[in-house]
N, C-alpha and C. Protein backbone atom coordinates (compact mmCIF):
# COMPACT_ATOMS: atom_id res chain seq x y z
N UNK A 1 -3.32 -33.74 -28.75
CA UNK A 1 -2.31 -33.94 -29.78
C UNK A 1 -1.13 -34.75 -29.23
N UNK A 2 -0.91 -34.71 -27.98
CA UNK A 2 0.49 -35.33 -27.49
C UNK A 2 0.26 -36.56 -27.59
N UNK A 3 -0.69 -37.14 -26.94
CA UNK A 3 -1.68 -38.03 -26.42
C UNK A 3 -1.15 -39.22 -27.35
N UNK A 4 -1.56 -38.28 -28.70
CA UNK A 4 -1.82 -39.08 -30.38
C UNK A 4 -0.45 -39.44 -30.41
N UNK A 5 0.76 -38.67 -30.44
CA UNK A 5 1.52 -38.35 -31.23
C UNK A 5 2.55 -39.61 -30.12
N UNK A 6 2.97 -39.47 -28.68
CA UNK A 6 3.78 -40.30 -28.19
C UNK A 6 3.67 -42.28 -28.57
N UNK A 7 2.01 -42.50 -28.96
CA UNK A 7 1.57 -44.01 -29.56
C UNK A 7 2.65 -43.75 -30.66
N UNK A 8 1.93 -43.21 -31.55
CA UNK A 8 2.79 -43.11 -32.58
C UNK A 8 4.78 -43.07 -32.75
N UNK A 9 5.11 -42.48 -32.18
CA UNK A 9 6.75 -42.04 -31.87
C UNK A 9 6.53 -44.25 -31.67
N UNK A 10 6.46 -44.59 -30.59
CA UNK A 10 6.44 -45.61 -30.06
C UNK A 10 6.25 -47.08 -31.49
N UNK A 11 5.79 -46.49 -32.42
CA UNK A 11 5.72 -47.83 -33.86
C UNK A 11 6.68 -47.22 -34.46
N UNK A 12 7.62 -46.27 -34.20
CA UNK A 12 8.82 -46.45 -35.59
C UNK A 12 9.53 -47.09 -35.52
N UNK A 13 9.64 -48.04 -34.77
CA UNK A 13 10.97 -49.13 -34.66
C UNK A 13 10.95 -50.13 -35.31
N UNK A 14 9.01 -50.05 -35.32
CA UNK A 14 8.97 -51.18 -35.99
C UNK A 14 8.82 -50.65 -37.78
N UNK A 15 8.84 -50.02 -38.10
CA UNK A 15 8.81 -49.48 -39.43
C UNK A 15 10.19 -49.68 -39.79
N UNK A 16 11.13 -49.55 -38.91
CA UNK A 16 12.84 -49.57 -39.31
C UNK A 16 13.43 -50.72 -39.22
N UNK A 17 12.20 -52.14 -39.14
CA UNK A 17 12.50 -53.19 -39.28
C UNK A 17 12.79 -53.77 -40.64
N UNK A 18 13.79 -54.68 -40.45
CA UNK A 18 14.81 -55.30 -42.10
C UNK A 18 14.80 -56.66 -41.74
N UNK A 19 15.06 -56.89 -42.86
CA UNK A 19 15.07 -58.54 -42.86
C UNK A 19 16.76 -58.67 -42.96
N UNK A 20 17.17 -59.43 -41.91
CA UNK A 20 18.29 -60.13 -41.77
C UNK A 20 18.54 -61.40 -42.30
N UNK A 21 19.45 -61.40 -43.00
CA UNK A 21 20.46 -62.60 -43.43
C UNK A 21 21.77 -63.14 -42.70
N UNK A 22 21.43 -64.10 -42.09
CA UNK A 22 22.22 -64.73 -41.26
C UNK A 22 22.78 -66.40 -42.44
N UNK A 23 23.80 -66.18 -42.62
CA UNK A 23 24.54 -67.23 -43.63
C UNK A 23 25.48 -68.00 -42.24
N UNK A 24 25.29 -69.59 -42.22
CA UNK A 24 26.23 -69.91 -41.29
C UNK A 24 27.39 -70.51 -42.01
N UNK A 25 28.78 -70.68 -41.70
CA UNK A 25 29.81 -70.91 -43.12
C UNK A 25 30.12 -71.31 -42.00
N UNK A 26 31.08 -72.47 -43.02
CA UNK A 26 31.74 -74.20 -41.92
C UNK A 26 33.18 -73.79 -41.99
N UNK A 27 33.75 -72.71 -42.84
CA UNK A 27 34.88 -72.03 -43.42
C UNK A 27 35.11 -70.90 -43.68
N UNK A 28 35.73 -70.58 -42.37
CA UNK A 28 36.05 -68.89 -42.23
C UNK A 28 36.63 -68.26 -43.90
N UNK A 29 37.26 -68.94 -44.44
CA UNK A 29 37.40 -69.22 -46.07
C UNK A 29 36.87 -68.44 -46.85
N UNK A 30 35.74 -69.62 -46.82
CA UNK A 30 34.13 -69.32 -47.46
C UNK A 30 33.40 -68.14 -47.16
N UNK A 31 33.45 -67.81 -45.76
CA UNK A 31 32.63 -66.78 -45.51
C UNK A 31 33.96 -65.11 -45.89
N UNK A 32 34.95 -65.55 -46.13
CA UNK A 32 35.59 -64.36 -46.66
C UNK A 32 35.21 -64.17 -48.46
N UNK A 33 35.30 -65.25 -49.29
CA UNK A 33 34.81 -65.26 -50.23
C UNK A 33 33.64 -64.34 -50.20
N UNK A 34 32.58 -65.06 -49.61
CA UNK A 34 30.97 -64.85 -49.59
C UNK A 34 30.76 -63.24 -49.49
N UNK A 35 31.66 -62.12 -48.62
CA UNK A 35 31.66 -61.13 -48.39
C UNK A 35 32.79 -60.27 -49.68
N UNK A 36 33.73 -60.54 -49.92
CA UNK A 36 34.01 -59.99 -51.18
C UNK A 36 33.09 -59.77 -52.14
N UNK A 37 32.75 -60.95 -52.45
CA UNK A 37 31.34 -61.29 -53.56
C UNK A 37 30.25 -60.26 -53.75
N UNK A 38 29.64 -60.41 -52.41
CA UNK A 38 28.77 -59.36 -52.58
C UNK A 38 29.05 -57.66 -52.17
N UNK A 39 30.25 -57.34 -51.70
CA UNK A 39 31.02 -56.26 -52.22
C UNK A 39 31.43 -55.49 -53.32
N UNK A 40 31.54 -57.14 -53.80
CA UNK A 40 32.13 -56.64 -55.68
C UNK A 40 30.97 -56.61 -56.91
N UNK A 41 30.11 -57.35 -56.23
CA UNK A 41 28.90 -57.53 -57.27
C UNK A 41 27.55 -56.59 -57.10
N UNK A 42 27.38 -55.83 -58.27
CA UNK A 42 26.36 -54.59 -58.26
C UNK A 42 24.96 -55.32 -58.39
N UNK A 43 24.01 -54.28 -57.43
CA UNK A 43 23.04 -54.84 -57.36
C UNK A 43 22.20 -54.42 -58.79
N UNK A 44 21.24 -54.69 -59.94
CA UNK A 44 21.05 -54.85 -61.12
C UNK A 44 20.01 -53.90 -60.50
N UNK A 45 19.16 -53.82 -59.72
CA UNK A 45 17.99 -53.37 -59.65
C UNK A 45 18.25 -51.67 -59.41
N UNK A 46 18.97 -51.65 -57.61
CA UNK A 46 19.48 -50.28 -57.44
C UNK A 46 20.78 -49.53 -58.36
N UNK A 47 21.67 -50.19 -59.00
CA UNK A 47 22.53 -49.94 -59.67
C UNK A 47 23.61 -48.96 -59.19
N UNK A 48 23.34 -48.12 -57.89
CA UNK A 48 24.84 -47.59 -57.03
C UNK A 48 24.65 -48.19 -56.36
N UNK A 49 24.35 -49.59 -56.27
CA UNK A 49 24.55 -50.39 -54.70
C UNK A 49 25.32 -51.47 -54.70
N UNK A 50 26.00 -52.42 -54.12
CA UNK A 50 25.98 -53.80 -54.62
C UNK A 50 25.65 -54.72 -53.79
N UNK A 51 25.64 -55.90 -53.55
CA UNK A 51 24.81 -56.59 -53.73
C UNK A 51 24.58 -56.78 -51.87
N UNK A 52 25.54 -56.10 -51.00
CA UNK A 52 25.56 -56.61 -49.71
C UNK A 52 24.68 -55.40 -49.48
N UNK A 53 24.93 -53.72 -49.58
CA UNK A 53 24.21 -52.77 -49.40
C UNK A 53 22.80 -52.84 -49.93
N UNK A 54 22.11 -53.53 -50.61
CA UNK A 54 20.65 -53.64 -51.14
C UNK A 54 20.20 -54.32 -51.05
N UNK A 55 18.57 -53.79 -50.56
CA UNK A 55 17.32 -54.52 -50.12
C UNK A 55 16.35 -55.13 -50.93
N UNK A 56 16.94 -55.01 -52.80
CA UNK A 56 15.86 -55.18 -53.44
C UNK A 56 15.96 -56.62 -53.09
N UNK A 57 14.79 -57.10 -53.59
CA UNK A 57 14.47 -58.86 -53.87
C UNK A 57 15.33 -59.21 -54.80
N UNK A 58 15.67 -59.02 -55.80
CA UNK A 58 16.93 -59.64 -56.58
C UNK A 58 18.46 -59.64 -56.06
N UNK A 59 18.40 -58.49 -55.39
CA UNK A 59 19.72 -58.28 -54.74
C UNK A 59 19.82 -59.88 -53.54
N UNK A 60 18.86 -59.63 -52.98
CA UNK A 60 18.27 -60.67 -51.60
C UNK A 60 18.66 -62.52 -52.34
N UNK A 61 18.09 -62.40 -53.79
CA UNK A 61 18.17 -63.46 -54.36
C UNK A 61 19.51 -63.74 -54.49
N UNK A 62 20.27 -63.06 -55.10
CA UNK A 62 21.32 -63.22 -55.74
C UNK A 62 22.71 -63.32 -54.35
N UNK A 63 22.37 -63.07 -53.56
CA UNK A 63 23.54 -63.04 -51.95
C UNK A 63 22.76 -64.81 -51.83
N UNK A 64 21.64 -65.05 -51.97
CA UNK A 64 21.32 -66.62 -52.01
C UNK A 64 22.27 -67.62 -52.58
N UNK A 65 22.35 -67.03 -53.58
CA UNK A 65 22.90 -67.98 -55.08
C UNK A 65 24.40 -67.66 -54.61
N UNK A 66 25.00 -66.73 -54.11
CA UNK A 66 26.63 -66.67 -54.11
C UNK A 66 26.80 -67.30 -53.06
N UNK A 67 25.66 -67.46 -52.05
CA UNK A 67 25.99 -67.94 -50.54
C UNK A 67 26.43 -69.99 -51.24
N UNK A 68 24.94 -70.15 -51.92
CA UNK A 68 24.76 -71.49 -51.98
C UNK A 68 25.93 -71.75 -52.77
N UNK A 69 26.42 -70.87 -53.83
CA UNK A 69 27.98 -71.75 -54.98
C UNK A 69 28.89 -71.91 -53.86
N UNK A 70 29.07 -70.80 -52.82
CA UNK A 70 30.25 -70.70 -52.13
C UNK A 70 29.98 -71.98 -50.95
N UNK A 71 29.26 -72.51 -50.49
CA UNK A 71 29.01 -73.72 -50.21
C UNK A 71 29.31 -74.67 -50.75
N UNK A 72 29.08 -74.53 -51.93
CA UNK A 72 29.11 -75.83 -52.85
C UNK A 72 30.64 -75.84 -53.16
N UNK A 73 31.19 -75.31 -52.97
CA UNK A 73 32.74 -75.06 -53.26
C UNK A 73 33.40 -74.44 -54.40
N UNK A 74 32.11 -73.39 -55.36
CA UNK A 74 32.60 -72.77 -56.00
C UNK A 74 34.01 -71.76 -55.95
N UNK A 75 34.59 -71.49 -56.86
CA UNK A 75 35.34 -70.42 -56.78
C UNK A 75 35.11 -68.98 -56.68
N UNK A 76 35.95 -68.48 -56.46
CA UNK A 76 35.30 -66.68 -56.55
C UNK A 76 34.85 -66.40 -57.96
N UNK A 77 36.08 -66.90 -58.74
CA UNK A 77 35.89 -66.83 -60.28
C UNK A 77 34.81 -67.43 -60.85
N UNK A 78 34.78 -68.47 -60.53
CA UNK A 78 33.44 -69.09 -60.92
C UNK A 78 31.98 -68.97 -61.09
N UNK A 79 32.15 -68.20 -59.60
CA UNK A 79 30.77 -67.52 -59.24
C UNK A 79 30.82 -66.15 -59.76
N UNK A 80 31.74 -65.45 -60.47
CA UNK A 80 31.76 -64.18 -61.23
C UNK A 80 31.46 -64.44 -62.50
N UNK A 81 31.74 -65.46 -63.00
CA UNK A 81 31.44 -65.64 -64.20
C UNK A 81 30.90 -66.35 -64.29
N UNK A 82 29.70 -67.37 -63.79
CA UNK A 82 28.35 -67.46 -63.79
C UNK A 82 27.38 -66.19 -63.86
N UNK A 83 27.75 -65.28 -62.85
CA UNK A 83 26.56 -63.97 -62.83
C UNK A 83 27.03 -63.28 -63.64
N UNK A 84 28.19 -63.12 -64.47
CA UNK A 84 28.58 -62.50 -65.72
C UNK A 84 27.71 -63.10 -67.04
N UNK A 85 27.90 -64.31 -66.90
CA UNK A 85 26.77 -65.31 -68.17
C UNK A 85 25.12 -65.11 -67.85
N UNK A 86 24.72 -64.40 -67.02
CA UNK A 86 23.36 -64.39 -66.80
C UNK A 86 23.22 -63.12 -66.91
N UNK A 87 23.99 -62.09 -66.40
CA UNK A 87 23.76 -60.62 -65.97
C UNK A 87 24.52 -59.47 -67.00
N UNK A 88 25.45 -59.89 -67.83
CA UNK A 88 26.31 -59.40 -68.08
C UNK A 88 27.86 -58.94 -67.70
N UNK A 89 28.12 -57.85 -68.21
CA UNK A 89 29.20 -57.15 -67.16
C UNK A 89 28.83 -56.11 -66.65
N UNK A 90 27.88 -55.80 -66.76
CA UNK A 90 27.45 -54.55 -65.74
C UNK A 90 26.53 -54.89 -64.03
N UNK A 91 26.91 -56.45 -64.02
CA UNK A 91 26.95 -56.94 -62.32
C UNK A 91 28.31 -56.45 -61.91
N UNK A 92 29.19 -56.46 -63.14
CA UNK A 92 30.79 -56.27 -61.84
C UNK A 92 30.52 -54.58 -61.81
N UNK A 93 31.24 -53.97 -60.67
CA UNK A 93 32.00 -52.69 -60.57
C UNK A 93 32.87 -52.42 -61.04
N UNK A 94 33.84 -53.28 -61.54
CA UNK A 94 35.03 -53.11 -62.65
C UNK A 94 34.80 -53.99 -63.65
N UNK A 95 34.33 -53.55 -64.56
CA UNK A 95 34.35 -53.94 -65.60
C UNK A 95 35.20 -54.20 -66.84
N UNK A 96 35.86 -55.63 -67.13
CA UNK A 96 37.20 -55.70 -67.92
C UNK A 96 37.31 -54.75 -68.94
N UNK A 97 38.39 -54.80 -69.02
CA UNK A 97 38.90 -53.35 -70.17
C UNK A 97 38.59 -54.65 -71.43
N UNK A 98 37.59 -54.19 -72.23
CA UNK A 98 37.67 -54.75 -73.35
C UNK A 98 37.04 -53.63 -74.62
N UNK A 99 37.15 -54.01 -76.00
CA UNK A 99 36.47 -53.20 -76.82
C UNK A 99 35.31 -52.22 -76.28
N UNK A 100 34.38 -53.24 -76.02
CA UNK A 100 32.67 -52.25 -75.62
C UNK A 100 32.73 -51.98 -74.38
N UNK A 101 34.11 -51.86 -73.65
CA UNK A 101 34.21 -51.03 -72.19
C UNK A 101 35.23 -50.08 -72.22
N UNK A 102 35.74 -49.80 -73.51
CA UNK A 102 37.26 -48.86 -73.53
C UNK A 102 37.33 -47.56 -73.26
N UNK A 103 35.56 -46.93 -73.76
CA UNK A 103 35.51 -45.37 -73.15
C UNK A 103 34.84 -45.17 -72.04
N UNK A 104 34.81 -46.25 -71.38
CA UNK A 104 34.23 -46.66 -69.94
C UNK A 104 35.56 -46.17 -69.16
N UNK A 105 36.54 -47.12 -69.77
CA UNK A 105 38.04 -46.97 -68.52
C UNK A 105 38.87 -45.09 -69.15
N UNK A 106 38.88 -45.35 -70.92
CA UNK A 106 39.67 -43.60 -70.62
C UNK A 106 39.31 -43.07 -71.03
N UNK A 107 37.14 -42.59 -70.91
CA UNK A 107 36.67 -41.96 -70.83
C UNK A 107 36.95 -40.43 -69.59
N UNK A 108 37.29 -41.01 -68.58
CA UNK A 108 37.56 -40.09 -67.42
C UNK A 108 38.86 -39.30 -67.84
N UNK A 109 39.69 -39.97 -68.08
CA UNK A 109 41.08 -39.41 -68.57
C UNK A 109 40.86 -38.47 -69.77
N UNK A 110 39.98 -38.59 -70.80
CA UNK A 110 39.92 -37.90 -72.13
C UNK A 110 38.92 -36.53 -71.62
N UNK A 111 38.10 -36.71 -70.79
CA UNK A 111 37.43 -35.53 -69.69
C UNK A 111 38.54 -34.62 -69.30
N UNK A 112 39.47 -35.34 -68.16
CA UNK A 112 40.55 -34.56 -67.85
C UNK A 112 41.24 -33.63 -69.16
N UNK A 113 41.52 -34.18 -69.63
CA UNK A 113 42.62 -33.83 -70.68
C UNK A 113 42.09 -32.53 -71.29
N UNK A 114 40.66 -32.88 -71.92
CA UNK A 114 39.91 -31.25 -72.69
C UNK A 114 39.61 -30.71 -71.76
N UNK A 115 39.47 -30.84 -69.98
CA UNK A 115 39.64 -29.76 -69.21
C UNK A 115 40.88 -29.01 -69.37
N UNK A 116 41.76 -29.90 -68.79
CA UNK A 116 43.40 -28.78 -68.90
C UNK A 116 43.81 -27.68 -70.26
N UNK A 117 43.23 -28.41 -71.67
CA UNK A 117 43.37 -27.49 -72.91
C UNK A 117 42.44 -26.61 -72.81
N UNK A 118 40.99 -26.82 -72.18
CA UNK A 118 40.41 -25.61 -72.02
C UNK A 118 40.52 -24.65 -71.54
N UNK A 119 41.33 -24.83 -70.26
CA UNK A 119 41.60 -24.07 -69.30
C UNK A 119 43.10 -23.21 -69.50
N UNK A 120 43.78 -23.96 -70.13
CA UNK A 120 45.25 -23.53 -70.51
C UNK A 120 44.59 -22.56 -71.32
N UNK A 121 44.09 -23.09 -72.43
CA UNK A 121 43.29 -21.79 -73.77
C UNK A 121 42.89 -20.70 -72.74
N UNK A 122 42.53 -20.45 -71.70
CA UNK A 122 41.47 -19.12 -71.48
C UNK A 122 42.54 -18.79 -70.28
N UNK A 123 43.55 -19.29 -69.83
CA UNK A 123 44.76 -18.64 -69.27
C UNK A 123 45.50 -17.73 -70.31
N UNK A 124 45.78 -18.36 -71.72
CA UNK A 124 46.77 -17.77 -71.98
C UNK A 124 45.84 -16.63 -72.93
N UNK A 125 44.57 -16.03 -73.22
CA UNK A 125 43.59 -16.02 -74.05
C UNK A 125 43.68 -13.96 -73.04
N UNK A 126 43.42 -14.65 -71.75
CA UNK A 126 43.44 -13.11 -70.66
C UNK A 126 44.54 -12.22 -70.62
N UNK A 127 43.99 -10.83 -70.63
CA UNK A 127 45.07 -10.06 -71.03
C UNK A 127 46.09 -10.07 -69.82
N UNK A 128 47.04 -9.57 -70.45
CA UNK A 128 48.39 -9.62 -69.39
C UNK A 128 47.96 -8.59 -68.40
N UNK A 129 48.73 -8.24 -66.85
CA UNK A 129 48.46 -7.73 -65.94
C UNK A 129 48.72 -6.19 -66.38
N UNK A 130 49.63 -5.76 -67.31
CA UNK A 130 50.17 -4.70 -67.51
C UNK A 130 49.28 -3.97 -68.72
N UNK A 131 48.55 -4.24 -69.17
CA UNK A 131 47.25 -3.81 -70.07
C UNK A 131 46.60 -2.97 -69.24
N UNK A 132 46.21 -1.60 -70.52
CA UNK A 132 44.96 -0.72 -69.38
C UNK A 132 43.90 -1.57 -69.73
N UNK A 133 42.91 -1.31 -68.95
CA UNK A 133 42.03 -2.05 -68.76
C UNK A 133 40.46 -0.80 -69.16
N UNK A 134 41.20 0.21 -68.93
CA UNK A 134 40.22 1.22 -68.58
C UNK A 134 40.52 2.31 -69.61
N UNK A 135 39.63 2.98 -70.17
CA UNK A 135 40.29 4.30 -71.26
C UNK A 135 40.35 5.26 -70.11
N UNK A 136 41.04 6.73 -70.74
CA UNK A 136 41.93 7.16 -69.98
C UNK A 136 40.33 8.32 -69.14
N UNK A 137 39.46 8.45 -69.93
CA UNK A 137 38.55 8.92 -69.38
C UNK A 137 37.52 7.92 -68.17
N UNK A 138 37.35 7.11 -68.78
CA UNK A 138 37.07 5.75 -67.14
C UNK A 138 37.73 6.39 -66.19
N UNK A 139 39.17 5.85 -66.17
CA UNK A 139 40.00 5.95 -65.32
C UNK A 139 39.56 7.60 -63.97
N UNK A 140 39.73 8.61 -64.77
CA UNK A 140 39.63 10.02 -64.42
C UNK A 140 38.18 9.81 -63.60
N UNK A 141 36.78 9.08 -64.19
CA UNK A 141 35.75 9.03 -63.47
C UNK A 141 35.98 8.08 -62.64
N UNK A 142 36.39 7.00 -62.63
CA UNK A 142 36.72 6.15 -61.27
C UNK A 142 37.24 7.03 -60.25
N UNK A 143 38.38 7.85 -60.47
CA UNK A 143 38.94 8.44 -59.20
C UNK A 143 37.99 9.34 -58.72
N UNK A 144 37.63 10.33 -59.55
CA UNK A 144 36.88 11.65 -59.23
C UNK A 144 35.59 10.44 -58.05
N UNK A 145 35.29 9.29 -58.17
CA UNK A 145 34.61 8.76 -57.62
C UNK A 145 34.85 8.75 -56.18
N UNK A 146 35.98 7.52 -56.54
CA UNK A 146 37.11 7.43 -55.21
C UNK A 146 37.39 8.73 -54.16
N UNK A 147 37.31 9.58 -54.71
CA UNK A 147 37.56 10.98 -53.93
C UNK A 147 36.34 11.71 -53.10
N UNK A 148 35.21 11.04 -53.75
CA UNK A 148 33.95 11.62 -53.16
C UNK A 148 33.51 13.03 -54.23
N UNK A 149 33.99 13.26 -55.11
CA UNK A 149 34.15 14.53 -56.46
C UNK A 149 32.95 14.53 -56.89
N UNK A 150 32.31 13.57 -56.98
CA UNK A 150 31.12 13.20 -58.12
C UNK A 150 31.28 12.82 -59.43
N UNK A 151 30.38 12.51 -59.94
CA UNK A 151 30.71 11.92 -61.63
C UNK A 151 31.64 12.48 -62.50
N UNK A 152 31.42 13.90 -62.41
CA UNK A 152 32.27 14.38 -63.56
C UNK A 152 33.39 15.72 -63.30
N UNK A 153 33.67 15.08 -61.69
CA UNK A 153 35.34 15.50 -61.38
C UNK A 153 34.94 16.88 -60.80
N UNK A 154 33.81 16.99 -60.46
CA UNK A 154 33.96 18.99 -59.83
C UNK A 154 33.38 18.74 -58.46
């Protein structure tokens, strides 16, 4: 079994092999662009990733296409709103506050809000500290308990 098992140990390195992207930029500039970009831009395929963290093939494609505009001397803007005209707005991570994104942005806030009224409601809802809690016969069997008495006080 060892025999088997140390070959084996010995190929996972190569299983944990990735394909590297090496971009060479003539403009420290450019290559700051190039890395925002794919920071800011979600990968379509994995969708919690964006576009620098993911391995899909579209992701792979699309760090192509921002590498090559940002070469070409695109803008940041430019190249956002190119992959906005192809992809939508659900390539960006922030997505402009507009009509069909409004319970996107104070969706979270309107969450908050019926938490705190819920919670206020069932604060003020609990009886006060000074309430019995217990009828007066409870009470008498709790202690007789407490005392070691037995159930019914003898």
């Amino acid at each position: 079994m060892r025999r088997l098992f140390l070959p084996l140990l010995l190929l996972v390195p190569l299983l944990a092999q990735g394909a590297i992207e090496v971009h060479q930029f003539d403009d420290p500039q450019k290559e700051k662009i190039y890395k925002e970009l794919i920071d800011e831009l979600r990968c379509l395929v994995c969708q919690n990733q964006n576009l620098a963290d993911s391995n899909a093939e579209l992701a792979q494609d699309l760090r192509q296409k921002t590498y090559e505009m940002v070469e070409a001397g695109k803008s940041k803007d430019e190249i956002v709103d190119w992959m906005v005209a192809r992809y939508g707005d659900f390539v960006l991570y922030r997505p402009p506050l507009q009509r069909n994104t409004l319970l996107l942005w104070i969706g979270p806030f309107l969450i908050f809000l019926v938490g705190v009224v819920v919670l206020v409601r069932f604060i003020r809802r609990r009886p006060a500290g000074g309430e019995e809690v217990l009828s007066e016969e409870e009470r008498r069997k709790a202690e007789a308990l407490l005392r070691g008495d037995g159930e019914d006080g003898t």
